[in-house]
PDB file of N, CA and C in Angstrom:
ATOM      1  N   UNK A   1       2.443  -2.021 -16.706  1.00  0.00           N
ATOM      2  CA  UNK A   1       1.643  -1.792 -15.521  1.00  0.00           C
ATOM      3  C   UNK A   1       1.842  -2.964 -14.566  1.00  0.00           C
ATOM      4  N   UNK A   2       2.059  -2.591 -12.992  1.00  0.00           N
ATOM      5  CA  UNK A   2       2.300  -3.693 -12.120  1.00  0.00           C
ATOM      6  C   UNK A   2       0.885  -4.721 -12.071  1.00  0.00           C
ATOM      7  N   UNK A   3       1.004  -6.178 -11.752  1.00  0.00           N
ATOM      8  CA  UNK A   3      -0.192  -6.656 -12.852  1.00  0.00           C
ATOM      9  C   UNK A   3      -1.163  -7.007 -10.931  1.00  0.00           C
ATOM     10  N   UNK A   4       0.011  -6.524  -9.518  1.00  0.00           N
ATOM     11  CA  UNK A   4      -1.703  -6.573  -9.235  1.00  0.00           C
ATOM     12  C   UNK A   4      -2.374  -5.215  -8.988  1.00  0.00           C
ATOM     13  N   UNK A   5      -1.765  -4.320  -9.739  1.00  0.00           N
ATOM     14  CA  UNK A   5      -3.174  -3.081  -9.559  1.00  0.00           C
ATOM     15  C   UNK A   5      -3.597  -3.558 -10.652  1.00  0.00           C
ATOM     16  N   UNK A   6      -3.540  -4.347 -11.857  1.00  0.00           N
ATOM     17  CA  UNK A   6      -4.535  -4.617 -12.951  1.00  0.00           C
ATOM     18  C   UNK A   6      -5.415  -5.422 -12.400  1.00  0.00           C
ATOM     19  N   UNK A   7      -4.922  -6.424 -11.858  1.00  0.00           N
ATOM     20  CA  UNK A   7      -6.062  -7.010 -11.097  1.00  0.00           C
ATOM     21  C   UNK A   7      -7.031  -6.609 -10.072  1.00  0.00           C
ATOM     22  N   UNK A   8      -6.515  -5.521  -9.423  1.00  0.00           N
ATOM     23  CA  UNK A   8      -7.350  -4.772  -8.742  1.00  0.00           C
ATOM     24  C   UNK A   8      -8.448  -3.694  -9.431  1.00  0.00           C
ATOM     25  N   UNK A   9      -7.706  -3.530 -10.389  1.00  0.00           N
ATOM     26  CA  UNK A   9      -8.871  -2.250 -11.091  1.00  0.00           C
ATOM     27  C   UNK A   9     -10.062  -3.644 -11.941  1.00  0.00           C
ATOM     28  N   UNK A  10      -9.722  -4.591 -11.923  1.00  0.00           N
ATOM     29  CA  UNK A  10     -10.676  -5.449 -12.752  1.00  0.00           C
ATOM     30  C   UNK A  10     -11.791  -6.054 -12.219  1.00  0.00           C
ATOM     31  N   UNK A  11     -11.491  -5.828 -10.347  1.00  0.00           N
ATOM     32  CA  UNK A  11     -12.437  -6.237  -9.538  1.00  0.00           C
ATOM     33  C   UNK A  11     -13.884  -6.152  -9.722  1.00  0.00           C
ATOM     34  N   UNK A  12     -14.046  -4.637  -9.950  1.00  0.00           N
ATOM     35  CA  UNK A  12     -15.765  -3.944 -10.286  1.00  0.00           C
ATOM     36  C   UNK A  12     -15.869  -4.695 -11.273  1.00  0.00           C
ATOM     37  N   UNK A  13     -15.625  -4.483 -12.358  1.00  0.00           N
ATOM     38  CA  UNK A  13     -15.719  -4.866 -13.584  1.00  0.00           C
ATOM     39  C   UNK A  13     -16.261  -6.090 -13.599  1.00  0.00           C
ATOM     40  N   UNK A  14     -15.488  -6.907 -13.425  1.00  0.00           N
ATOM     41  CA  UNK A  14     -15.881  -9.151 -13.017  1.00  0.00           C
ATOM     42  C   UNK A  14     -17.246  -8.715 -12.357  1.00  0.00           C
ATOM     43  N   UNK A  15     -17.191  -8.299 -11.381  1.00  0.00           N
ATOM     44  CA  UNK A  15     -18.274  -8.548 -11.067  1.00  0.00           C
ATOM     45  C   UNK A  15     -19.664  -7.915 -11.287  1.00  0.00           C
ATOM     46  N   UNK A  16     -19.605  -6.648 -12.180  1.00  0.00           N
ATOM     47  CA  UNK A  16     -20.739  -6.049 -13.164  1.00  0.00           C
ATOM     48  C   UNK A  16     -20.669  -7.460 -14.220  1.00  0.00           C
ATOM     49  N   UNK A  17     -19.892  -8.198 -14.510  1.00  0.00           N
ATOM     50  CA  UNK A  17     -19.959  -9.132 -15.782  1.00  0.00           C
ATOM     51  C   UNK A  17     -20.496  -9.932 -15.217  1.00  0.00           C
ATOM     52  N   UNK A  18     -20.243 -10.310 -13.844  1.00  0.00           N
ATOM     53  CA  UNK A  18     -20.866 -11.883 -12.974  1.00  0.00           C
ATOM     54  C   UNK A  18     -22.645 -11.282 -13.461  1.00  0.00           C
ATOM     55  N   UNK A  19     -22.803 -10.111 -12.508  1.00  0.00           N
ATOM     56  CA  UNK A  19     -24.398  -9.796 -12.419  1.00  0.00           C
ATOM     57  C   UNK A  19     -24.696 -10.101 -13.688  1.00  0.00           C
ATOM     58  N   UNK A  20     -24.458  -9.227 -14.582  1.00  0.00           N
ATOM     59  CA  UNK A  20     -25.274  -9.402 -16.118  1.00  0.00           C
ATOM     60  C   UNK A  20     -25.359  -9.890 -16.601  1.00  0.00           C
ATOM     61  N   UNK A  21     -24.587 -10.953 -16.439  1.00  0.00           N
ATOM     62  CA  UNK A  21     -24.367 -12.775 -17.317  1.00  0.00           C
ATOM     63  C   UNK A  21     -25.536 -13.361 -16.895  1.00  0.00           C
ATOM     64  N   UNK A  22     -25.757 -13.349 -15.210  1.00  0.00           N
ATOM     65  CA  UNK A  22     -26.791 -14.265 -14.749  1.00  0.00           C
ATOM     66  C   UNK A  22     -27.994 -13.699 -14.825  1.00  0.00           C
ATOM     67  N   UNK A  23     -28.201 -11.698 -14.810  1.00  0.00           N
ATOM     68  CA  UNK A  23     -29.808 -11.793 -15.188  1.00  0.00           C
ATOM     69  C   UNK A  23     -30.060 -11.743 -16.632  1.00  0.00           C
ATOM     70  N   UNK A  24     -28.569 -11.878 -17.197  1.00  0.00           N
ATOM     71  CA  UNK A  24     -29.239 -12.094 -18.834  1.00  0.00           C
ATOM     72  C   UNK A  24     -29.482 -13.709 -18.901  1.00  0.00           C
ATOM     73  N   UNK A  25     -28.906 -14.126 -18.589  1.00  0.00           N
ATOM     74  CA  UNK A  25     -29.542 -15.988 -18.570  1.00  0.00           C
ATOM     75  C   UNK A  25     -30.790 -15.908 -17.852  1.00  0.00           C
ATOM     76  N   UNK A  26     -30.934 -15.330 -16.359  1.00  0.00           N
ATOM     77  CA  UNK A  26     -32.612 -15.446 -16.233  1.00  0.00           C
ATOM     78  C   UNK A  26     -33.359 -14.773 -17.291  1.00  0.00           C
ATOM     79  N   UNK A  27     -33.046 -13.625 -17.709  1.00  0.00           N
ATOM     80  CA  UNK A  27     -34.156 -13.244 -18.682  1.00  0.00           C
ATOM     81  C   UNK A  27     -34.704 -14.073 -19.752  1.00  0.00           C
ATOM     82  N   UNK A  28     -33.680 -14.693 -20.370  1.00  0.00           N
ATOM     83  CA  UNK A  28     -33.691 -15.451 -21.434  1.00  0.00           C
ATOM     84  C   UNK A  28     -34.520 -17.251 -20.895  1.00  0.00           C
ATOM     85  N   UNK A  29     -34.727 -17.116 -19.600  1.00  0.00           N
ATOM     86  CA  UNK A  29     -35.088 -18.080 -18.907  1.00  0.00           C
ATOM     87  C   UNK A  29     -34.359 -19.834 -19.171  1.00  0.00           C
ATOM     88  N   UNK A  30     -33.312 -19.667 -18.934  1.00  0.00           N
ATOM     89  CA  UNK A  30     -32.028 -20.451 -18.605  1.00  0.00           C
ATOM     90  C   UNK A  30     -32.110 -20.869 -17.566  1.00  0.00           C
ATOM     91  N   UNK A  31     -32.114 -20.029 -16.392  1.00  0.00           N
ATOM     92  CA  UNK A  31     -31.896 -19.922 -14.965  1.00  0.00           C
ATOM     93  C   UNK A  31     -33.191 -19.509 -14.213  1.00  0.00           C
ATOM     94  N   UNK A  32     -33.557 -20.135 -13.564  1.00  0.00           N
ATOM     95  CA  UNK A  32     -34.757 -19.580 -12.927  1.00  0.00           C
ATOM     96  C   UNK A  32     -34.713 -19.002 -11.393  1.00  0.00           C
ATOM     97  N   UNK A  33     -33.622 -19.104 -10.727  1.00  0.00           N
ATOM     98  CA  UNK A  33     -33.542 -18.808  -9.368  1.00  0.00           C
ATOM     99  C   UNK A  33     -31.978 -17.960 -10.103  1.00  0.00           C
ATOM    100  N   UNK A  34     -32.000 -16.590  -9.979  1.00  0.00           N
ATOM    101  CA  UNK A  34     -30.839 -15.786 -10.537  1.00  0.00           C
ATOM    102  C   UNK A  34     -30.289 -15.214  -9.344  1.00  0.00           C
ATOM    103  N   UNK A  35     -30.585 -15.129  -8.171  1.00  0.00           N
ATOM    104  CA  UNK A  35     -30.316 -14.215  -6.644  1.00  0.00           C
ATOM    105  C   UNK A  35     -29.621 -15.225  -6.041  1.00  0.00           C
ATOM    106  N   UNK A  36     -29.897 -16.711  -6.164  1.00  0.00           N
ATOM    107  CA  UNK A  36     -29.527 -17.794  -5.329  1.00  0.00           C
ATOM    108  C   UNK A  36     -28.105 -18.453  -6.049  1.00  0.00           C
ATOM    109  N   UNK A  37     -28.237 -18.447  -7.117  1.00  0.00           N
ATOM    110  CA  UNK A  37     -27.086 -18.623  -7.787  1.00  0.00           C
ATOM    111  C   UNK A  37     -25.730 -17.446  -7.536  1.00  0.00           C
ATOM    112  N   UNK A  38     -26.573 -16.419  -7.671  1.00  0.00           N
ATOM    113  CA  UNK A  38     -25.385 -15.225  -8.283  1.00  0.00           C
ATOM    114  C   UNK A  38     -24.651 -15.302  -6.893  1.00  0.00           C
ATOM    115  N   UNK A  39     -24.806 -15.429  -5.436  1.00  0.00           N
ATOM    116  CA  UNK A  39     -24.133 -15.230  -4.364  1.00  0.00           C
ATOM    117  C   UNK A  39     -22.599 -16.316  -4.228  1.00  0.00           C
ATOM    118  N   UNK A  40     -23.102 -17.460  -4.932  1.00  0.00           N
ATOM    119  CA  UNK A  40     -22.193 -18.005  -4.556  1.00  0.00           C
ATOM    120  C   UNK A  40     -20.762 -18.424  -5.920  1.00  0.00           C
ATOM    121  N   UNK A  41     -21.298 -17.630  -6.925  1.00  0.00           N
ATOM    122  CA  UNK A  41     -20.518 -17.000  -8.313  1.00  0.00           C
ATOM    123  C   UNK A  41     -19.980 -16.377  -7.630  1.00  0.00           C
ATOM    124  N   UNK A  42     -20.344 -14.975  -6.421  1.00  0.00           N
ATOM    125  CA  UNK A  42     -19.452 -14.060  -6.419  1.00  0.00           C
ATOM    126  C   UNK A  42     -18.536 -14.489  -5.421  1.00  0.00           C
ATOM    127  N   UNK A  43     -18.866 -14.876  -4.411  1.00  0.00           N
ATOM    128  CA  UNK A  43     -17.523 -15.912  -3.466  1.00  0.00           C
ATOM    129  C   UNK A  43     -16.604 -16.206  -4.330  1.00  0.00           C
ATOM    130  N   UNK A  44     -17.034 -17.004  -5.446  1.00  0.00           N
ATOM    131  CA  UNK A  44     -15.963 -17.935  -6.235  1.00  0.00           C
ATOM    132  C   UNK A  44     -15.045 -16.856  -6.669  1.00  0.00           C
ATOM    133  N   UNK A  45     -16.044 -15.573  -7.171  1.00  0.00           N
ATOM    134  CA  UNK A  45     -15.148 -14.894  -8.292  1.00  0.00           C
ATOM    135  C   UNK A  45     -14.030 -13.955  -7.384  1.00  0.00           C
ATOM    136  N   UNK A  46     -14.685 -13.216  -6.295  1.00  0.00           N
ATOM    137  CA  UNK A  46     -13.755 -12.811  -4.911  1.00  0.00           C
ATOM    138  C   UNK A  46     -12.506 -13.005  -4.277  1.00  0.00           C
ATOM    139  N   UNK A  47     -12.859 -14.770  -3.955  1.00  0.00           N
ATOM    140  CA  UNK A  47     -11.829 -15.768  -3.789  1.00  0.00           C
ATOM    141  C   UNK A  47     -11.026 -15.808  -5.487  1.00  0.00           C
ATOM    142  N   UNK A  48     -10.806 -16.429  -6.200  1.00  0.00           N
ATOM    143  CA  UNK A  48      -9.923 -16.410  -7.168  1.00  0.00           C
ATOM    144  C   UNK A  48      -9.782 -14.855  -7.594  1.00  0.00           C
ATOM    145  N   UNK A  49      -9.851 -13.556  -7.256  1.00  0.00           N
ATOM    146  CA  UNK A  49      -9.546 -12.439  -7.389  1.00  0.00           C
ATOM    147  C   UNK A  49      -8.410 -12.607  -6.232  1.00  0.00           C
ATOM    148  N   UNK A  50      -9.046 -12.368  -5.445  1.00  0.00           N
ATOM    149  CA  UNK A  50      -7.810 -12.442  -4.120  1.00  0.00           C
ATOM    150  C   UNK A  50      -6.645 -13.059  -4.364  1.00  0.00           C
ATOM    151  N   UNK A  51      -6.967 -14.913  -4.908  1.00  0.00           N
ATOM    152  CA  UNK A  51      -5.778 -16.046  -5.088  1.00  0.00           C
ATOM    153  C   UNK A  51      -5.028 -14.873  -6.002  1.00  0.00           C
ATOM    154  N   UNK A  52      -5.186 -14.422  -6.995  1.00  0.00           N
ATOM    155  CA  UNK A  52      -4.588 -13.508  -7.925  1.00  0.00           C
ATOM    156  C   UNK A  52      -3.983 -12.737  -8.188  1.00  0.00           C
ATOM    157  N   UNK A  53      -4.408 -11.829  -6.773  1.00  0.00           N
ATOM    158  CA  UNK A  53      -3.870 -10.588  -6.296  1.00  0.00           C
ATOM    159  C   UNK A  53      -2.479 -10.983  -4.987  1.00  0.00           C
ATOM    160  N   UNK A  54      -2.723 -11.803  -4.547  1.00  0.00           N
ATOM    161  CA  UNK A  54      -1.347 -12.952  -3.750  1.00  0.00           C
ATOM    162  C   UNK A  54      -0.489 -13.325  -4.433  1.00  0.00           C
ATOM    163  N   UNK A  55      -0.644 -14.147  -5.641  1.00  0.00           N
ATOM    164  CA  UNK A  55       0.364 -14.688  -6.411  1.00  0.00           C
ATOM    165  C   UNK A  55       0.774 -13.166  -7.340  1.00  0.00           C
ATOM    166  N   UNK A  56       0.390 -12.216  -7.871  1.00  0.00           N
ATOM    167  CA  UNK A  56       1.322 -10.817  -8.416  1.00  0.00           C
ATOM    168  C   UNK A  56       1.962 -10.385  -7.119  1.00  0.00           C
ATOM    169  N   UNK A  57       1.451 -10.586  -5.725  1.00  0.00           N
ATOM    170  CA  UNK A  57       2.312  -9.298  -4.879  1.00  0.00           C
ATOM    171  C   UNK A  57       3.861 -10.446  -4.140  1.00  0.00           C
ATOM    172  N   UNK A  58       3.448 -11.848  -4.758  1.00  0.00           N
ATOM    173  CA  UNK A  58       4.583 -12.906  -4.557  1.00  0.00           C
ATOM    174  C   UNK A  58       5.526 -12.819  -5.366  1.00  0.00           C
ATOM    175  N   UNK A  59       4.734 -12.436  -6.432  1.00  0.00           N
ATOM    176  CA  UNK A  59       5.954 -12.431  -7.602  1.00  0.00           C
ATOM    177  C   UNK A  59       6.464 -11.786  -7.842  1.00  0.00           C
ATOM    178  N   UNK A  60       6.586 -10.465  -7.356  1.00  0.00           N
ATOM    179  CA  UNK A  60       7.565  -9.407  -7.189  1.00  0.00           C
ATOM    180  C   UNK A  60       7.917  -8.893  -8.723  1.00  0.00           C
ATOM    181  N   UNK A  61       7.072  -8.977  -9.565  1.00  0.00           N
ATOM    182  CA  UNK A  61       7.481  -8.726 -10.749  1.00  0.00           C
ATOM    183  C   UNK A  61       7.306  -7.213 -11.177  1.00  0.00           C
ATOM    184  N   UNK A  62       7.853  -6.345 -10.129  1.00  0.00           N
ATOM    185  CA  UNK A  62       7.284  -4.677 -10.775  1.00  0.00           C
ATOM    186  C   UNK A  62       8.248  -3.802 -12.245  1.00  0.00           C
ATOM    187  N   UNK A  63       7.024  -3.648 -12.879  1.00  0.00           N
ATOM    188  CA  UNK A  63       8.072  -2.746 -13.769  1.00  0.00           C
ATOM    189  C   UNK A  63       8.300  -1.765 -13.766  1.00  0.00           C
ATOM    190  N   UNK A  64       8.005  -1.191 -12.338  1.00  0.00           N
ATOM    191  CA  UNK A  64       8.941   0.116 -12.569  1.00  0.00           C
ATOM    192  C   UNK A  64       9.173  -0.212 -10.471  1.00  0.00           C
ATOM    193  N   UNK A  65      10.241   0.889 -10.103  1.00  0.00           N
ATOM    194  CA  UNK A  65      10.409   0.876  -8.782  1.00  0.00           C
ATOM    195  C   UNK A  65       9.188   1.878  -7.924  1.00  0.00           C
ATOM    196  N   UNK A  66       8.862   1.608  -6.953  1.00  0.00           N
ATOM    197  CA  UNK A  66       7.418   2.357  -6.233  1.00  0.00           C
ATOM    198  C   UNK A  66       7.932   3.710  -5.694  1.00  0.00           C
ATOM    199  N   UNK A  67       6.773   4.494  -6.071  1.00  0.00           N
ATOM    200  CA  UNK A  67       7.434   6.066  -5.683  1.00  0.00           C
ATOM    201  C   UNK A  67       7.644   6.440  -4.455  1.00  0.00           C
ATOM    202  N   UNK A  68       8.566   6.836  -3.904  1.00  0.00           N
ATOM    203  CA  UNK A  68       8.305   7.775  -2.215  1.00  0.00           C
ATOM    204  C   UNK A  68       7.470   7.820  -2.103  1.00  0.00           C
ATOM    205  N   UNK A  69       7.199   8.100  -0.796  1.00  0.00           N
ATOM    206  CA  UNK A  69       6.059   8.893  -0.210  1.00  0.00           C
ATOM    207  C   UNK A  69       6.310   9.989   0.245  1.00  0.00           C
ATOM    208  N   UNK A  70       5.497  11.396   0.436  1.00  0.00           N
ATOM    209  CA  UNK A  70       6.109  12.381   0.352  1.00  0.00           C
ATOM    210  C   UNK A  70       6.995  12.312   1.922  1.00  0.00           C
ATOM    211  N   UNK A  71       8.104  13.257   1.974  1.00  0.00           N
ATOM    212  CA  UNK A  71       8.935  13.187   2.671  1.00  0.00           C
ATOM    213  C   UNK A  71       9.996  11.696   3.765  1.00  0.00           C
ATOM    214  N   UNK A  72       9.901  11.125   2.545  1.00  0.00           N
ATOM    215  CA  UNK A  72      10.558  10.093   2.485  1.00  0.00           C
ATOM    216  C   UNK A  72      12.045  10.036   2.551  1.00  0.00           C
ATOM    217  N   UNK A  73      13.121   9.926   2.915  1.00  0.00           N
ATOM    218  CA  UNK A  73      14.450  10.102   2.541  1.00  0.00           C
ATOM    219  C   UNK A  73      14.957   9.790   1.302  1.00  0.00           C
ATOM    220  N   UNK A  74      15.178  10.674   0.625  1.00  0.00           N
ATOM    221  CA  UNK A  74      16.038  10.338  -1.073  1.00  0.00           C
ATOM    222  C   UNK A  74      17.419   9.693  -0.870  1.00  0.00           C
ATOM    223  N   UNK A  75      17.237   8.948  -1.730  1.00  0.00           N
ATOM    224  CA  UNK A  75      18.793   8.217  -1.978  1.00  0.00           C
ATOM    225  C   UNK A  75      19.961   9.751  -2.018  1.00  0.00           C
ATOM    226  N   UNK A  76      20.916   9.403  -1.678  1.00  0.00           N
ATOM    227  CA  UNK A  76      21.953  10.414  -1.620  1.00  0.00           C
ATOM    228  C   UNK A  76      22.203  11.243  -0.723  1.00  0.00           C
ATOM    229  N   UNK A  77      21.003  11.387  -0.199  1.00  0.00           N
ATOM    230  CA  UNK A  77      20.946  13.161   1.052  1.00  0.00           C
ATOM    231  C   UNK A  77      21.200  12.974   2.393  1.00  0.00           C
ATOM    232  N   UNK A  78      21.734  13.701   2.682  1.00  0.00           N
ATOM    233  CA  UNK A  78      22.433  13.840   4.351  1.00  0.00           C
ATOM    234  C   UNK A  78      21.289  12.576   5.168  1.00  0.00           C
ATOM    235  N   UNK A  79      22.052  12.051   6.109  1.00  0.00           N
ATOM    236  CA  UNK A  79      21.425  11.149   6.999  1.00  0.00           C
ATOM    237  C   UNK A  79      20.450  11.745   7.500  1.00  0.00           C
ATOM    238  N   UNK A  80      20.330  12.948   8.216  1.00  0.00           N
ATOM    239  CA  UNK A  80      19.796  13.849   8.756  1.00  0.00           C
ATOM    240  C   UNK A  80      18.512  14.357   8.595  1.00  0.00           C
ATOM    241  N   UNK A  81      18.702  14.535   6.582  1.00  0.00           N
ATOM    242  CA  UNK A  81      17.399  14.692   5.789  1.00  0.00           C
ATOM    243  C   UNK A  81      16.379  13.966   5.739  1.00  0.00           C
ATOM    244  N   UNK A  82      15.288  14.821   5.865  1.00  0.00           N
ATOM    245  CA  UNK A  82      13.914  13.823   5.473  1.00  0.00           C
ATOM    246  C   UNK A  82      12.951  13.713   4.088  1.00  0.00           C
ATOM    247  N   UNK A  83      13.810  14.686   3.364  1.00  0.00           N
ATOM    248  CA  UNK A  83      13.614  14.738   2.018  1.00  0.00           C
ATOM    249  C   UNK A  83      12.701  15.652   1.432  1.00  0.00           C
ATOM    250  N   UNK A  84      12.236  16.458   2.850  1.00  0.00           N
ATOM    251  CA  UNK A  84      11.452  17.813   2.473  1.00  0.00           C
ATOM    252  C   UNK A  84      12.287  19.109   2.377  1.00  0.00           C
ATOM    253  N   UNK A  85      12.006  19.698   1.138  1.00  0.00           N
ATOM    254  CA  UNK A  85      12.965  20.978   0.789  1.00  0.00           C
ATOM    255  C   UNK A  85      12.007  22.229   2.202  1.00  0.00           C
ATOM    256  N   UNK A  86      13.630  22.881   2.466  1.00  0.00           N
ATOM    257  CA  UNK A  86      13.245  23.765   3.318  1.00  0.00           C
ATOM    258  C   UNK A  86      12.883  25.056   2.573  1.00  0.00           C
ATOM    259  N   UNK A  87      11.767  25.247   3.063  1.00  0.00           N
ATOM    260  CA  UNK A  87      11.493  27.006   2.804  1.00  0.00           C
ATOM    261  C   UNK A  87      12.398  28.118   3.107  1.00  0.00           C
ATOM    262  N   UNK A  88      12.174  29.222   2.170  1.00  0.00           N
ATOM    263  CA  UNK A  88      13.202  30.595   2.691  1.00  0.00           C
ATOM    264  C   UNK A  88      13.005  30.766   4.199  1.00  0.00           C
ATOM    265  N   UNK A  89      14.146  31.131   5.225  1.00  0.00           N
ATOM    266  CA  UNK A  89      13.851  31.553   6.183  1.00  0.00           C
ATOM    267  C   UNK A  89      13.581  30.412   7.171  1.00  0.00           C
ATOM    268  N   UNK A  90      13.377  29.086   7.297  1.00  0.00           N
ATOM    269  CA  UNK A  90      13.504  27.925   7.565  1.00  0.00           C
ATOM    270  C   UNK A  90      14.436  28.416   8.654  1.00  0.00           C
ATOM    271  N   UNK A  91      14.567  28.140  10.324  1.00  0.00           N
ATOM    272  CA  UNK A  91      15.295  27.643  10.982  1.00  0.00           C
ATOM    273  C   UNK A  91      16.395  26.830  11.323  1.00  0.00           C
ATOM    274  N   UNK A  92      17.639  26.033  11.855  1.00  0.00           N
ATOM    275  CA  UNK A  92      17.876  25.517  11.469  1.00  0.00           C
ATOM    276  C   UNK A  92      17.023  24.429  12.607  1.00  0.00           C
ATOM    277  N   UNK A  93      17.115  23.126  12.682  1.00  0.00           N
ATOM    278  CA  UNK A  93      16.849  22.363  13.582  1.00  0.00           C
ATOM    279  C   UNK A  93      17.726  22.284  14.730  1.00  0.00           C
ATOM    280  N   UNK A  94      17.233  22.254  16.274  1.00  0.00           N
ATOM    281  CA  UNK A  94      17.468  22.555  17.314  1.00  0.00           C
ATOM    282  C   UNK A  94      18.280  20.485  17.566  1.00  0.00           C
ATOM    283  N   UNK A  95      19.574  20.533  18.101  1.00  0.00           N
ATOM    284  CA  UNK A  95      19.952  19.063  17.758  1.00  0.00           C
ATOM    285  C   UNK A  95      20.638  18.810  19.378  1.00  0.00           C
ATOM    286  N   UNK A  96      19.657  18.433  20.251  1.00  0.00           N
ATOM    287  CA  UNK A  96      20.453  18.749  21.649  1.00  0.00           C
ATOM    288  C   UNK A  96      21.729  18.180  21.953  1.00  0.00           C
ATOM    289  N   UNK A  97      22.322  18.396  22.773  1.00  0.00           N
ATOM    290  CA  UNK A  97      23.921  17.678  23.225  1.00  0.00           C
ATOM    291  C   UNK A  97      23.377  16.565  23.654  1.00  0.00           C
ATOM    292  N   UNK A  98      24.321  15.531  22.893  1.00  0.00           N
ATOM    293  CA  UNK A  98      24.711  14.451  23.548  1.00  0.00           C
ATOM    294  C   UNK A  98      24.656  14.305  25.032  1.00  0.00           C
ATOM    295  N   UNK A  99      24.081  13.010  25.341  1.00  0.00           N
ATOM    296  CA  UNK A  99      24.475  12.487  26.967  1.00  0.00           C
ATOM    297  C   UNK A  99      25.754  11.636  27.285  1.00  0.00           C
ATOM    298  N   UNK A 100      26.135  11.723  26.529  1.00  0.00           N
ATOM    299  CA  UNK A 100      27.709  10.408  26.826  1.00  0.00           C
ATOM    300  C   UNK A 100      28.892  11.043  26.617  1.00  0.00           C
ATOM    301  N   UNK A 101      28.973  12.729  26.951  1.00  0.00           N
ATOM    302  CA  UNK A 101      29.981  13.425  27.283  1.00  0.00           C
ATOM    303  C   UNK A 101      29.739  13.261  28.745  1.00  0.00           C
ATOM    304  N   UNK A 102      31.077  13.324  29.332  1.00  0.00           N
ATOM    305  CA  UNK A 102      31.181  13.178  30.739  1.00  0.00           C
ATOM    306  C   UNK A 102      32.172  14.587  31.157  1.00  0.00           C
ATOM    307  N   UNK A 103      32.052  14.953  32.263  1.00  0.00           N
ATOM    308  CA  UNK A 103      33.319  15.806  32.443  1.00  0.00           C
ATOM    309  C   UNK A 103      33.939  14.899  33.273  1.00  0.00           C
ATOM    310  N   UNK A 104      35.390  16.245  33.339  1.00  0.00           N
ATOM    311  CA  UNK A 104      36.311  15.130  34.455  1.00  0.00           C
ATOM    312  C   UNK A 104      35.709  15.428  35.895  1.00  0.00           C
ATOM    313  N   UNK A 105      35.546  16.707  35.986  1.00  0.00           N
ATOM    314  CA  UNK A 105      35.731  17.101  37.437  1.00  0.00           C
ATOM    315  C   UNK A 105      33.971  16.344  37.882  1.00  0.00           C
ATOM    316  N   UNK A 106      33.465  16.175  37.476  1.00  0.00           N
ATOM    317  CA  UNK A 106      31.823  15.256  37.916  1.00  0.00           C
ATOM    318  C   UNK A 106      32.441  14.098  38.323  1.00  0.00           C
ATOM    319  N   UNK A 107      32.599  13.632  39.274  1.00  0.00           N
ATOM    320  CA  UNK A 107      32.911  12.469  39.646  1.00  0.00           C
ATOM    321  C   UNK A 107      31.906  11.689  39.732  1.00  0.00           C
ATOM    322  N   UNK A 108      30.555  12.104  40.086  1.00  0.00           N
ATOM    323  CA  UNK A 108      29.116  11.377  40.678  1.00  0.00           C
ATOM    324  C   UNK A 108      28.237  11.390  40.231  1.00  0.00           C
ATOM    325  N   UNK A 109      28.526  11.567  38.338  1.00  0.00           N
ATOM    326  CA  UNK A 109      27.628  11.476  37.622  1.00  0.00           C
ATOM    327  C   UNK A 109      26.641  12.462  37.643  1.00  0.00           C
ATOM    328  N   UNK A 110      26.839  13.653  38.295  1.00  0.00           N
ATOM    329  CA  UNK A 110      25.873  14.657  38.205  1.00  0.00           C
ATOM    330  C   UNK A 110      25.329  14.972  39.527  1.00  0.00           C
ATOM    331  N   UNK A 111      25.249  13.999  40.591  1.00  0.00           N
ATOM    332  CA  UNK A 111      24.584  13.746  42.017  1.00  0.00           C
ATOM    333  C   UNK A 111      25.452  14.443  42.891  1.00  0.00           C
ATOM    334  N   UNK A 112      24.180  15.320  44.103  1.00  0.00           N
ATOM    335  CA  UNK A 112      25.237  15.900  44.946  1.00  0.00           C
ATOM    336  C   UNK A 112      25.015  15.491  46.307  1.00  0.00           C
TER     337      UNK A 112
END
């Protein structure tokens, strides 16, 4: 698994563990101010989530290659293609003439 969607799916999680750590220490009366504390746990924990999620998308370490998106161009297929299969009965695409044919007898570029 590419490790920063692991780190991304772990986000909720840390921080259901931040909350419950600190009102289980207030309960247990450890901590007596549990609201004033917990805000600036979760900055910390946010920030070093983030640092985390920077250093996997630096490190380029994917194990597998990322999928298309739909109608994406596939490796191999006509320049032309956009990688969506045509339906029965499909048209073909309308591909206008070129502008950088010239004739001879136009001397004036078209102007009369």
């Amino acid at each position: 698994m590419n490790h920063y969607i692991m780190i991304r799916r772990l986000r909720a999680p840390a921080i259901l563990l931040l909350l419950g750590g600190i009102l289980a220490l207030h309960q247990f009366g450890i901590i007596h101010r549990s609201w004033s504390l917990f805000w600036p746990l979760l900055l910390i924990l946010l920030g070093v989530l983030l640092l985390a999620e920077r250093v996997a998308l630096a490190s380029g370490g994917d194990d597998y290659p990322p999928m298309p998106y739909p109608g994406a161009p596939q490796p191999g297929a006509p320049s032309g293609s956009t990688g969506v299969p045509a339906y029965p009965g499909q048209p073909q695409a309308y591909v206008p003439p070129s502008h950088s044919q010239k004739s001879d007898d136009d001397s004036e570029g078209g102007r009369s």
